[in-house]
Protein backbone atom coordinates (compact mmCIF):
# COMPACT_ATOMS: atom_id res chain seq x y z
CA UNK A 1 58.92 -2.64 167.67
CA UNK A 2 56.34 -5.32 166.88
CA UNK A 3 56.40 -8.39 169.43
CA UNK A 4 55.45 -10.53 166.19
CA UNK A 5 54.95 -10.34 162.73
CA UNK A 6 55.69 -12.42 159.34
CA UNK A 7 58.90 -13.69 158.78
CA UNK A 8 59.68 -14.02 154.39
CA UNK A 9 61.55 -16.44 153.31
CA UNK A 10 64.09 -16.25 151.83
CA UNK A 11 64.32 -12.50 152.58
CA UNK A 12 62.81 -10.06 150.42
CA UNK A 13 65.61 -8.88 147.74
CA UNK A 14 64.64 -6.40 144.85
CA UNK A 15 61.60 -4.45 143.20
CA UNK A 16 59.61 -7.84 142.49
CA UNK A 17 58.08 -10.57 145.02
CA UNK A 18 55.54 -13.38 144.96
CA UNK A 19 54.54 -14.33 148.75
CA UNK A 20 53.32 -17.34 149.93
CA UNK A 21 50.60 -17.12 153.11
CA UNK A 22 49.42 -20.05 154.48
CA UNK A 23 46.26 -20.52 156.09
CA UNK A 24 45.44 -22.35 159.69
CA UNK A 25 48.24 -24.52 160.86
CA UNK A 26 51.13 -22.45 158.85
CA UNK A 27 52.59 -25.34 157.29
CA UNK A 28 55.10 -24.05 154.06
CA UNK A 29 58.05 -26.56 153.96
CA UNK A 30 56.30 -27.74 150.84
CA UNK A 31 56.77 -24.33 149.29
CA UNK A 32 60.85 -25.29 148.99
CA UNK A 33 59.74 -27.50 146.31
CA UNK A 34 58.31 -24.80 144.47
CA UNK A 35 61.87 -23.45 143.86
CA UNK A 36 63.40 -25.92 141.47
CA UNK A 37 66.99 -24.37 140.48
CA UNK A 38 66.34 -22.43 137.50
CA UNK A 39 63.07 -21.30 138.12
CA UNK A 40 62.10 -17.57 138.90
CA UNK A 41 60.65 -16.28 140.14
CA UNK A 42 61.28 -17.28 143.33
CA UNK A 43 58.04 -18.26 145.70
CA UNK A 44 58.84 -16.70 149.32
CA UNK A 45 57.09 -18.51 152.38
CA UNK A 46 55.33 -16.17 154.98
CA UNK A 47 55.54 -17.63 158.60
CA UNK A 48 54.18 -15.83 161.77
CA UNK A 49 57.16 -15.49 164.16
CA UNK A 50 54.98 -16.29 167.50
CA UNK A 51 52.76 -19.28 166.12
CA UNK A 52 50.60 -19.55 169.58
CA UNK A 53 50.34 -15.97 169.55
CA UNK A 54 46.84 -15.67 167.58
CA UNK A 55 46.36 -12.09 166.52
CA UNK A 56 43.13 -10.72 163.89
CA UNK A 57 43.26 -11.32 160.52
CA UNK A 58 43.43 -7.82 160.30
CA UNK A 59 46.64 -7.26 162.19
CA UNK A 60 48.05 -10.09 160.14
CA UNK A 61 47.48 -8.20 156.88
CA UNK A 62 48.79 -5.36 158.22
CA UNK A 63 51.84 -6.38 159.47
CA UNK A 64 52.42 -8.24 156.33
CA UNK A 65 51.97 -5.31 154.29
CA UNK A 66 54.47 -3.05 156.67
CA UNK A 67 56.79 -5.84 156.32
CA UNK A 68 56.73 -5.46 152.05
CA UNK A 69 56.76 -1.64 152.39
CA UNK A 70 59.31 -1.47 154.38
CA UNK A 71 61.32 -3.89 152.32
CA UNK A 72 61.39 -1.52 148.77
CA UNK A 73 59.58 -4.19 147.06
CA UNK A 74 57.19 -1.86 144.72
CA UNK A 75 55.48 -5.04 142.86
CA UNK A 76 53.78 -7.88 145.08
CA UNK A 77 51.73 -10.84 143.60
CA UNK A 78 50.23 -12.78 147.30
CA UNK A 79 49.64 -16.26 147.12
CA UNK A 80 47.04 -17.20 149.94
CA UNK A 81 45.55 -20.64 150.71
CA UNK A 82 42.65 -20.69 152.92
CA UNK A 83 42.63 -18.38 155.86
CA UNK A 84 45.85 -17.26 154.53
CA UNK A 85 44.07 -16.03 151.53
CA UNK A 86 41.86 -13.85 153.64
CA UNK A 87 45.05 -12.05 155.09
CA UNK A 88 46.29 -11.55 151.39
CA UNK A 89 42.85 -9.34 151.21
CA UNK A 90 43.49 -7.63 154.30
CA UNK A 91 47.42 -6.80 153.10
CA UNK A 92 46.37 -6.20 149.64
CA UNK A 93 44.18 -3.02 150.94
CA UNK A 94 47.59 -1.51 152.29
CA UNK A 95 49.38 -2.42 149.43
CA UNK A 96 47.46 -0.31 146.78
CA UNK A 97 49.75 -0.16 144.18
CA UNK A 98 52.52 -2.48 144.86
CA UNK A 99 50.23 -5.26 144.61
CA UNK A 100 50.06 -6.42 140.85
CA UNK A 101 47.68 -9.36 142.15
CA UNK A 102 46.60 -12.13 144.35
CA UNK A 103 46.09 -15.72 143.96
CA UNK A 104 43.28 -16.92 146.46
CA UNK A 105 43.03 -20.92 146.93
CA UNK A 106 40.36 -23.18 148.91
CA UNK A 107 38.70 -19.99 149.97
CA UNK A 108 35.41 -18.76 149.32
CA UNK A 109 34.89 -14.96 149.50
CA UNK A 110 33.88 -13.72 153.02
CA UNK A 111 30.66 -13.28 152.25
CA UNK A 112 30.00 -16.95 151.33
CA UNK A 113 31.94 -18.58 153.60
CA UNK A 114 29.46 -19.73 156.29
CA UNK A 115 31.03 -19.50 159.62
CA UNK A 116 33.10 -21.96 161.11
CA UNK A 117 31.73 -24.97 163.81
CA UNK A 118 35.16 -26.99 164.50
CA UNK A 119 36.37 -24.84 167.16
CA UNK A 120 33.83 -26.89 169.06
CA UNK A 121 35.28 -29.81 168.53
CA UNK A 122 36.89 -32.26 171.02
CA UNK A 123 41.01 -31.99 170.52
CA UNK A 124 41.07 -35.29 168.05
CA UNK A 125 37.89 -34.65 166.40
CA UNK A 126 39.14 -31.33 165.25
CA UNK A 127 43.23 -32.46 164.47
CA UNK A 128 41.15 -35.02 161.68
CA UNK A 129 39.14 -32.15 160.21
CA UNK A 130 41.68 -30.12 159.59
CA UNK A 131 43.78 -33.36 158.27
CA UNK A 132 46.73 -32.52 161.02
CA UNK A 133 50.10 -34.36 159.89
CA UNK A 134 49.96 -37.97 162.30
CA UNK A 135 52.33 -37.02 164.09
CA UNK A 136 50.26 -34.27 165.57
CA UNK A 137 47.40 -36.55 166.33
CA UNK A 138 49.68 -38.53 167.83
CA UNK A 139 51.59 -36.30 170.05
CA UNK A 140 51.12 -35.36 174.01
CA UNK A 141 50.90 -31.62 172.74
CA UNK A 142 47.76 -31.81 170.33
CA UNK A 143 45.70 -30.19 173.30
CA UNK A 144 48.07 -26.98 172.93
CA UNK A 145 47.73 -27.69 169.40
CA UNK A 146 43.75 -28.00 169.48
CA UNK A 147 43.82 -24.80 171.81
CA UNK A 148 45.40 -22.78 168.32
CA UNK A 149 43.31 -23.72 166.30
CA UNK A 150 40.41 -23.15 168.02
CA UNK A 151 41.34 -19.35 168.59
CA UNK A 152 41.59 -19.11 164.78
CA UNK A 153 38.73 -20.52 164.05
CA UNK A 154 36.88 -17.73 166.45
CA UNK A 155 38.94 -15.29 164.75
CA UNK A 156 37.68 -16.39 161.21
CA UNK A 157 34.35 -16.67 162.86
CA UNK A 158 34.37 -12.79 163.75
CA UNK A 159 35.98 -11.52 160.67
CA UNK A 160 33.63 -13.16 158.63
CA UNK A 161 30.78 -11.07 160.38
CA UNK A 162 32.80 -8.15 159.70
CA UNK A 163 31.67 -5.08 157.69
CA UNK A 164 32.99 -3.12 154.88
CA UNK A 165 35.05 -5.58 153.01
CA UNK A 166 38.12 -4.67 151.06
CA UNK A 167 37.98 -3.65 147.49
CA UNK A 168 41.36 -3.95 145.73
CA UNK A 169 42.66 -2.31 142.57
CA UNK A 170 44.65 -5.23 141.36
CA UNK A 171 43.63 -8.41 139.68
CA UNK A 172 42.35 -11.92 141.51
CA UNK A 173 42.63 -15.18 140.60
CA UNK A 174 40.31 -17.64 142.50
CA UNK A 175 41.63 -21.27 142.85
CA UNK A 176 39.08 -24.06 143.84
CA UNK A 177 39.66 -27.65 144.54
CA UNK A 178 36.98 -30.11 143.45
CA UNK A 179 36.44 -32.12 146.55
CA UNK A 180 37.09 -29.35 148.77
CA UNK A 181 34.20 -28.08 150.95
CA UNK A 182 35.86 -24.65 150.97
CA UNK A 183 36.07 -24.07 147.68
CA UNK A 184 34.58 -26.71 145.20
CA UNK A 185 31.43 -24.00 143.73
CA UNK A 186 32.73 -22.39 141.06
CA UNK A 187 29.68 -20.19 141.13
CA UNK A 188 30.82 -18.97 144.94
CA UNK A 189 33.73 -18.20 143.78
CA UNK A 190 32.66 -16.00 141.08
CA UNK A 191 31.92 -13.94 143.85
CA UNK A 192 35.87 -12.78 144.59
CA UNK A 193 34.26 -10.10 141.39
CA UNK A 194 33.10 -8.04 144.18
CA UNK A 195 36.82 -7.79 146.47
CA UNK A 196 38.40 -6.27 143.14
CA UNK A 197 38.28 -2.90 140.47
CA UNK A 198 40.29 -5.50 138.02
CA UNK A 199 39.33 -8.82 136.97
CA UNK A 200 38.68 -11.93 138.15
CA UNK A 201 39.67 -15.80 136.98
CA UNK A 202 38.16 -18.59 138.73
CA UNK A 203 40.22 -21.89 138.14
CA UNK A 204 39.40 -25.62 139.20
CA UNK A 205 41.64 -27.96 139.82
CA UNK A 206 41.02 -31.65 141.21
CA UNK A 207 41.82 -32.87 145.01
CA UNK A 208 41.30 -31.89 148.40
CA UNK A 209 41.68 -29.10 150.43
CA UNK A 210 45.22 -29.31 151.04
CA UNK A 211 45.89 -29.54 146.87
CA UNK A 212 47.59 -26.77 147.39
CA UNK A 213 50.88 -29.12 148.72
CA UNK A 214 50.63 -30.73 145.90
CA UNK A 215 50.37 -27.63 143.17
CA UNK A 216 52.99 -28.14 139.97
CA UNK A 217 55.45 -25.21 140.38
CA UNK A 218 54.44 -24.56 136.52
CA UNK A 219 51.17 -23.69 137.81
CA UNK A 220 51.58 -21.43 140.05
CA UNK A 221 54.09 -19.65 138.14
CA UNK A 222 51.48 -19.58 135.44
CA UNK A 223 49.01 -17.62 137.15
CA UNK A 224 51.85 -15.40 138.74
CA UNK A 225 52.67 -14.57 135.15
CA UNK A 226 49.00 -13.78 133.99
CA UNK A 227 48.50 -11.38 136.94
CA UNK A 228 51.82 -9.58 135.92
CA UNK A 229 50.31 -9.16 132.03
């Protein structure tokens, strides 16, 4: 039995799913918002059971994808902001046909993303950067908290210099925010082309790099619905 792995919620129920994957930091209350009554689909969160327990991006996808198998779902659209979206890549390649598409936001493909230099960063320093929640700044654990993200950041660091990529046969859409230093070049993100068989929409929307809190429902649910044809 795996000693961690992804926990959906709500629980996986049916043929169909849209998965939320969040990047560094795991933060998904906001998705709850994304499921006004009446709307459908629904959005499921994905949270990491262990959340010190900092496995590859790699084994993330992977476990992710053995959770969905083993569920019955047959059609998957993933929803992944930032490093999150980098696991949807890594899932999607286990996937093959149950994914119908992936929604990739504030990420640029690994090859342009440059690699990362805030996991040398004193403990406050870093909790700003990543725009930690005040009470985090604020709290005697940020050290145990600065010692996470650190170990992500070295494990985006060394799957960014990794070699092939994946290339998946279902559709991408690539989400950039304008004042987001992740994402903001449209032209970069043109380059999400070369991770797919199918095609490839690049959309821009205005804020920051955590927009993605802030997303209308409608929107989402828009590009869910123009993956699925």
């Amino acid at each position: 039995m795996e000693s961690s792995s992804y926990i959906i919620s709500p629980a996986l129920d049916g043929d169909e799913a849209v998965i939320f994957v969040p990047g560094l930091g795991g933060r998904t209350k906001f998705v709850d918002g994304w499921n006004e009554p009446g709307l459908e689909p629904v959005i499921h969160r994905a949270n990491w059971s262990e959340p010190m327990n900092v496995p590859s991006i790699e084994e993330r996808g992977a476990a992710l994808s053995s959770l969905v198998a083993r569920s019955g779902v047959t059609d998957v659209v993933l929803v992944g902001h930032s490093m999150g979206a980098l696991v949807c890549l890594e899932a999607g390649k286990h996937l093959e046909r149950r994914l119908r598409g992936t929604v990739v936001m504030c990420q640029y493909p690994p090859h342009r993303t440059p690699l990362s230099p805030l996991a040398e960063l004193p403990d406050r320093a870093l909790a700003e950067e990543i725009e930690a929640p005040p009470h985090i700044l604020n709290t005697t654990a940020l050290s145990e908290y600065a010692r996470l993200w650190r170990s992500e950041y070295r494990l985006l660091n060394r799957y960014l210099e990794a070699d092939p990529r994946p290339l998946l046969d279902a559709p991408l859409i690539a989400v950039g925010a304008t004042d987001d230093a992740s994402s903001w070049n449209a032209d970069s993100l043109n380059d999400w082309s070369q991770y797919t068989t199918e095609w490839l929409s690049v959309q821009m929307i205005a804020g920051g790099h955590q927009v993605v809190e802030q997303l209308p429902p409608e929107t989402l649910r828009e590009w869910v619905g123009k993956l699925r044809g």
